[in-house]
Protein backbone atom coordinates (compact mmCIF):
# COMPACT_ATOMS: atom_id res chain seq x y z
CA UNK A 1 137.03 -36.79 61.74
CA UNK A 2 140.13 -37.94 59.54
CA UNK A 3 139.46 -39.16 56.05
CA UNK A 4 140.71 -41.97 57.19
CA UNK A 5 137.45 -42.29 59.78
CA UNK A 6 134.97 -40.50 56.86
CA UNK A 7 135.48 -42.77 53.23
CA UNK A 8 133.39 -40.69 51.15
CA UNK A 9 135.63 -37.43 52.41
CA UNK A 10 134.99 -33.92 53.00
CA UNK A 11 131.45 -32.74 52.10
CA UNK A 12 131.27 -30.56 48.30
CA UNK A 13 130.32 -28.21 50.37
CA UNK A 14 133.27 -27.67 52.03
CA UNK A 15 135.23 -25.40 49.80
CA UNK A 16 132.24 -24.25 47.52
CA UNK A 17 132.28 -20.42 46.91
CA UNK A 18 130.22 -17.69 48.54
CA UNK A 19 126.53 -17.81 47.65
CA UNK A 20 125.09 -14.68 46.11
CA UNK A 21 122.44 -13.35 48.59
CA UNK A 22 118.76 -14.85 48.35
CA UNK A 23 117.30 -14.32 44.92
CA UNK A 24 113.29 -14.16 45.43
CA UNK A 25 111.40 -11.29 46.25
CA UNK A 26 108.50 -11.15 48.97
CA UNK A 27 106.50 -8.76 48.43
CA UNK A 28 103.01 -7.00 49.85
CA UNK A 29 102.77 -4.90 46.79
CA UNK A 30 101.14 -6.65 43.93
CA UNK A 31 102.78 -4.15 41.16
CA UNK A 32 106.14 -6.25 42.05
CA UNK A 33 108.09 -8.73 42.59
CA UNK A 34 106.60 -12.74 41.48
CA UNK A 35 103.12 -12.47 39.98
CA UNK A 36 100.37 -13.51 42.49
CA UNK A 37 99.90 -17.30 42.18
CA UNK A 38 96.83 -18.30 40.78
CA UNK A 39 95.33 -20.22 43.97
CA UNK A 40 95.66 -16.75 45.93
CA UNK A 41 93.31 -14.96 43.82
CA UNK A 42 90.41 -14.99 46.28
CA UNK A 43 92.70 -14.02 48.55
CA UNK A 44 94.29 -10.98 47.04
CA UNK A 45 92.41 -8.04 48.45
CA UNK A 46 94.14 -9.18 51.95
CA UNK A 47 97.58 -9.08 50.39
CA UNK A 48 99.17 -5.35 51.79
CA UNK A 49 100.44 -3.45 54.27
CA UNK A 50 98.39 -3.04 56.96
CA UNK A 51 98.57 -0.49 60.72
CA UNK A 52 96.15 0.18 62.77
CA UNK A 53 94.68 0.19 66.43
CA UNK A 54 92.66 -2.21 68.32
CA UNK A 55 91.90 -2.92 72.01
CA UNK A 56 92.87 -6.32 73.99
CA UNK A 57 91.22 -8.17 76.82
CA UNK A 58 91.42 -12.04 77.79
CA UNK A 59 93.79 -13.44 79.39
CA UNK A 60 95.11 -10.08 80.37
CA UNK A 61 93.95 -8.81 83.88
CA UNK A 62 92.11 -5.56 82.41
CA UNK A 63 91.34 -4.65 78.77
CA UNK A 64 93.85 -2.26 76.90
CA UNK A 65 94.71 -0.54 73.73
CA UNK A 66 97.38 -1.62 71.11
CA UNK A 67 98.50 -0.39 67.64
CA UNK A 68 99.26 -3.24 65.24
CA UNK A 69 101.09 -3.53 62.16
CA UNK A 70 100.58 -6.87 59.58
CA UNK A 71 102.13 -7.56 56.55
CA UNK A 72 100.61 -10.27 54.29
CA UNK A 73 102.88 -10.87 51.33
CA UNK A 74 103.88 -13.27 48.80
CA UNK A 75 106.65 -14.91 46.95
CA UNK A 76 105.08 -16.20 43.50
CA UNK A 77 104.28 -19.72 45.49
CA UNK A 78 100.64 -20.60 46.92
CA UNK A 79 100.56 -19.19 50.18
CA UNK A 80 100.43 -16.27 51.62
CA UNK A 81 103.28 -15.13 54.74
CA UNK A 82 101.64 -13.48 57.88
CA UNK A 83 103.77 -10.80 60.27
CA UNK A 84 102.14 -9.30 63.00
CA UNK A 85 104.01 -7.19 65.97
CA UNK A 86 102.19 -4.92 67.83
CA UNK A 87 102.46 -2.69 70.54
CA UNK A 88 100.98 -1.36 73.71
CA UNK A 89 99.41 2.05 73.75
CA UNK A 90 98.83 4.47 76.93
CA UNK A 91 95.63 7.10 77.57
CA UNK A 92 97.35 9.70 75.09
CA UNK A 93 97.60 7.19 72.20
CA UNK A 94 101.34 6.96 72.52
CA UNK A 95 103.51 3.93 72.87
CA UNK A 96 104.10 2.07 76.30
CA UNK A 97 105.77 -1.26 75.26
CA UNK A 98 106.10 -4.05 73.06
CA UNK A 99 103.28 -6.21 72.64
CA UNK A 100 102.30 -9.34 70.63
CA UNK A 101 104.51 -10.40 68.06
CA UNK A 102 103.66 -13.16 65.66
CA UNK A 103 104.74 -15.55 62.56
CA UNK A 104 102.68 -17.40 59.93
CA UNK A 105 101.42 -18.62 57.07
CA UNK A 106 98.11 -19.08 55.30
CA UNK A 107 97.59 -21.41 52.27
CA UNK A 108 94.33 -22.54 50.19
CA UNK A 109 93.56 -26.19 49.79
CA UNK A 110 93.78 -27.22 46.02
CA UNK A 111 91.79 -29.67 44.23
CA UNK A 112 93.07 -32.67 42.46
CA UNK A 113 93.39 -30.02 39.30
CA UNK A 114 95.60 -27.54 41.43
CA UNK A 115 92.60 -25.26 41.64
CA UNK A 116 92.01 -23.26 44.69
CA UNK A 117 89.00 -24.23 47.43
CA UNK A 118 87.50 -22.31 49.46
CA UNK A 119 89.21 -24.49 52.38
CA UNK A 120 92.10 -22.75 54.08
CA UNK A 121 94.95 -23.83 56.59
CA UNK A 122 97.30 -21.74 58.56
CA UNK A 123 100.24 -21.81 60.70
CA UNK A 124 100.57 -19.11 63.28
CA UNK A 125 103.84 -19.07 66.02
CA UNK A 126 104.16 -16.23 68.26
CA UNK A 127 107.67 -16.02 70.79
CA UNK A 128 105.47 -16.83 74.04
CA UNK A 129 106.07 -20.50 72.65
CA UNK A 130 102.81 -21.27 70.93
CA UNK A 131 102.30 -22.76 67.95
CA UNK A 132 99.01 -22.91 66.24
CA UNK A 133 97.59 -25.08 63.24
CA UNK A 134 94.42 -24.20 61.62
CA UNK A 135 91.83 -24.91 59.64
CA UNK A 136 88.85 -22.98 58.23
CA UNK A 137 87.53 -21.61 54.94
CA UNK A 138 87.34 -18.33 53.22
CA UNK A 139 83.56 -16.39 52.28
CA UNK A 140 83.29 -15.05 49.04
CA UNK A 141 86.84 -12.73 48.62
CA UNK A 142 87.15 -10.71 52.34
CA UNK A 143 86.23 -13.17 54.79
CA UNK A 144 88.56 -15.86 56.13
CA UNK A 145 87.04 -17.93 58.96
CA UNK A 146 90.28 -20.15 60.80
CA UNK A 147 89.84 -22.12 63.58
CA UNK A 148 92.46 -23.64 65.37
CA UNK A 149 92.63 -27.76 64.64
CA UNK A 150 96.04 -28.31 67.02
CA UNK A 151 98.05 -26.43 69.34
CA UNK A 152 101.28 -26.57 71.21
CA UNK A 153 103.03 -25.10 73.12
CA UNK A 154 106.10 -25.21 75.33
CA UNK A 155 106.77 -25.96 78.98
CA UNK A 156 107.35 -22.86 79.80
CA UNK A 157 105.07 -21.60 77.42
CA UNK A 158 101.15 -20.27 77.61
CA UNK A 159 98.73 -22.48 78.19
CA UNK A 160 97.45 -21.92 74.73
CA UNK A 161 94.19 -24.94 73.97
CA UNK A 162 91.91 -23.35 71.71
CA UNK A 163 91.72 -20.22 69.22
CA UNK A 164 89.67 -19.02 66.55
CA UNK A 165 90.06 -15.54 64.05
CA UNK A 166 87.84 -14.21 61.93
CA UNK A 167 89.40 -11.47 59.24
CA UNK A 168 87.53 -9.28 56.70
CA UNK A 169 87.55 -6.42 54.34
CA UNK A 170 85.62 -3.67 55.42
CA UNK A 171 85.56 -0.56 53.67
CA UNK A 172 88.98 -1.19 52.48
CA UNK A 173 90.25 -1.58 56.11
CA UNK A 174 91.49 -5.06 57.48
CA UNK A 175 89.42 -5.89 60.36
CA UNK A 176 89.56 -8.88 62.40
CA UNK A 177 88.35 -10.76 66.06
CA UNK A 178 90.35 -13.38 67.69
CA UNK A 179 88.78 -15.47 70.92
CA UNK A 180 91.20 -17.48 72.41
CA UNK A 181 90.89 -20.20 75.85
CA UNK A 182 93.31 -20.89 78.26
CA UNK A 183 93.56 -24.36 79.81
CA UNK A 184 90.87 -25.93 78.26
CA UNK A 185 88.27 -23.06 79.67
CA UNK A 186 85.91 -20.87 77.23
CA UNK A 187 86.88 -18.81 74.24
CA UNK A 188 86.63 -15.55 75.36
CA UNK A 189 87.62 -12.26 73.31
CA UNK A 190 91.76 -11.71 73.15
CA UNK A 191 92.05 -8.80 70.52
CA UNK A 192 90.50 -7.37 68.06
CA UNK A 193 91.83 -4.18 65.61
CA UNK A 194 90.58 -2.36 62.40
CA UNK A 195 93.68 -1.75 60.32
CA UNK A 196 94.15 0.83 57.18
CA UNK A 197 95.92 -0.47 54.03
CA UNK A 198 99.32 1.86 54.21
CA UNK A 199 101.07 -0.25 51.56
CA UNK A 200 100.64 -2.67 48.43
């Protein structure tokens, strides 16, 4: 397009200089980086680095085993980011392929005062082309109860239409149960795990 064609002319972005690279920290480890926003404060002892193993059923044809690795971090702002990937794991306990991977976030529900509730929401994506919206609540400071409010997913995608997850703090250990139903049938167990703080 001539400037001619486009009155206001080129964008001020144009010719701008090279941006320094992204300036905020996200961090699992609560000795750096932004301090923990107030509103996560009930949330804090699930803020880490987390690896463990776990075993998988629904909708797979046969139960299995699967190492996992989640890291639940923070940039100073009132929610918390999610990053699961995990990864298949044969009779010896060694790998044998890539497994789930997913993408999220969880955040608290503030009062009118900016105060934190005990009402939670989260976002969860995964690459099978699913994308999950919850709602739920967290139980004193190591329980979260989500359950999912909407879900979509793509043509091509799985048939993703209900989920639920409970997490917890167990003897220091993340441990967690997610159900999950496939068009429109039962929840029915998809994976559990018990994961070991190795960071934060």
């Amino acid at each position: 397009m001539s400037d001619q064609e486009n009155p206001l002319g080129p964008p001020p972005w144009l010719n701008a200089p090279p941006v320094d690279p992204y300036p905020y920290e996200d961090t699992h480890d609560l000795r750096q980086g932004a301090d923990l926003h107030p509103a996560l404060l009930g949330l804090l002892p699930f803020v880490g680095l987390w690896r463990g193993r776990g075993q998988g059923g629904f909708p797979a044809d046969a139960d299995y085993d699967f190492a996992q690795e989640v890291r639940i971090s923070h940039d100073g702002r009132p929610f918390l980011r999610f990053e699961s990937r995990s990864w298949l794991l044969d009779p010896e306990s060694k790998p044998a392929g890539e497994w789930v991977t997913e993408s999220g976030f969880w955040r608290p529900v503030l009062d009118d005062a900016g105060r934190a509730t005990d009402e939670m929401e989260a976002v969860m994506v995964n690459p099978d082309g699913v994308a999950e919206i919850y709602v739920g609540k967290t139980v004193g400071p190591t329980r979260l109860e989500i359950e999912a409010d909407a879900i979509a997913y793509t043509p091509s995608g799985q048939h993703l239409t209900g989920s639920q997850r409970l997490f917890g703090i167990v003897d220091a250990a993340l441990l967690y149960a997610h159900e999950v139903s496939i068009d429109k049938g039962d929840l029915r167990p998809h994976m559990s795990a018990r994961l070991i703080r190795i960071g934060g």
